[in-house]
Protein backbone atom coordinates (compact mmCIF):
# COMPACT_ATOMS: atom_id res chain seq x y z
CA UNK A 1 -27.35 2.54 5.88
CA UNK A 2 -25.51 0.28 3.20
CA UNK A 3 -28.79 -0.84 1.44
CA UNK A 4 -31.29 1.75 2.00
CA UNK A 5 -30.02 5.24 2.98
CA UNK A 6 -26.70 5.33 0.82
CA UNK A 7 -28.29 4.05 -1.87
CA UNK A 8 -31.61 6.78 -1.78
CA UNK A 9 -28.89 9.87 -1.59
CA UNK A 10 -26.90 8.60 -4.85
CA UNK A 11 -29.77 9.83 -6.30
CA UNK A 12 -28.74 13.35 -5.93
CA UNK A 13 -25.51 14.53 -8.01
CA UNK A 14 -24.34 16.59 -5.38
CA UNK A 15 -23.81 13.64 -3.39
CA UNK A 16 -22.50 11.42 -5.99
CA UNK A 17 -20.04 14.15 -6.54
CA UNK A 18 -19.12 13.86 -3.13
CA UNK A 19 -18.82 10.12 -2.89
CA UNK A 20 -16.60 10.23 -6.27
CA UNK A 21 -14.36 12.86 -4.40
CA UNK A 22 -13.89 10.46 -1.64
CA UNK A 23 -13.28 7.58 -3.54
CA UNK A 24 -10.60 9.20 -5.14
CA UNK A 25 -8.88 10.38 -2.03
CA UNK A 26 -9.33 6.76 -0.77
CA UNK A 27 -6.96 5.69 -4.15
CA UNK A 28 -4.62 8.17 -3.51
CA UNK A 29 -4.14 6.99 0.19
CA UNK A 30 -4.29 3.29 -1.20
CA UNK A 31 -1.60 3.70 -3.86
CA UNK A 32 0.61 6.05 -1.49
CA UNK A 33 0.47 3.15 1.50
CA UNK A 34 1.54 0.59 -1.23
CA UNK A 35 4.38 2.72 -2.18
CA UNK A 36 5.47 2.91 0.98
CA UNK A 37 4.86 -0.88 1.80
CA UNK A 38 7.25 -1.17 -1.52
CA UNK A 39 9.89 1.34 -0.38
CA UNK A 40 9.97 -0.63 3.13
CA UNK A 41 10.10 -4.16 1.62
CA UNK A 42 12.67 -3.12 -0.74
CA UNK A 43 15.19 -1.92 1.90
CA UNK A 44 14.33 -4.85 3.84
CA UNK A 45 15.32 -6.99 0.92
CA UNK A 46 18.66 -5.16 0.42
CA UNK A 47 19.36 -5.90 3.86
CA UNK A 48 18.52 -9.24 3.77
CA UNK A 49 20.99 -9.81 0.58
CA UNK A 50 23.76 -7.84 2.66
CA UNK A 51 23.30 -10.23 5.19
CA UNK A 52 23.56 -13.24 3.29
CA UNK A 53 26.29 -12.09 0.77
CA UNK A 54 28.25 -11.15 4.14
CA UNK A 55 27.03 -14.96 5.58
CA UNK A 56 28.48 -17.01 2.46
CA UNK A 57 31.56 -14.73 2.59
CA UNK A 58 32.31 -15.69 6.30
CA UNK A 59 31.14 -19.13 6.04
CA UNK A 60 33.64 -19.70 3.10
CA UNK A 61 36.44 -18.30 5.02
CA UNK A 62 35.74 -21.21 8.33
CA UNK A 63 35.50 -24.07 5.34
């Protein structure tokens, strides 16, 4: 399909046009999973300095 059947239909624009359409979707999914990967890491990292900041401030007070 990859190398022979794909290839044949790009020769019509109506397909092309749909291909193009897809592609795009497929960048708008892409970028809106990454933002979300972001928003998730980025909580996770404020939790993660919480945690620590809370650590040193406990382990200071048992020295």
């Amino acid at each position: 399909m990859w190398s022979e059947e794909l290839p044949g239909l790009m020769r019509k624009q109506s397909y092309r046009d749909q291909i193009t359409a897809h592609c795009a979707e497929l960048v708008y999914r892409s970028d809106a999973i990454g933002a979300d990967i972001q928003n998730l890491v980025g909580l996770k990292l404020e939790e993660q300095t919480a945690a620590d900041e809370l650590l040193i401030q406990l382990t200071a007070l048992l020295d």
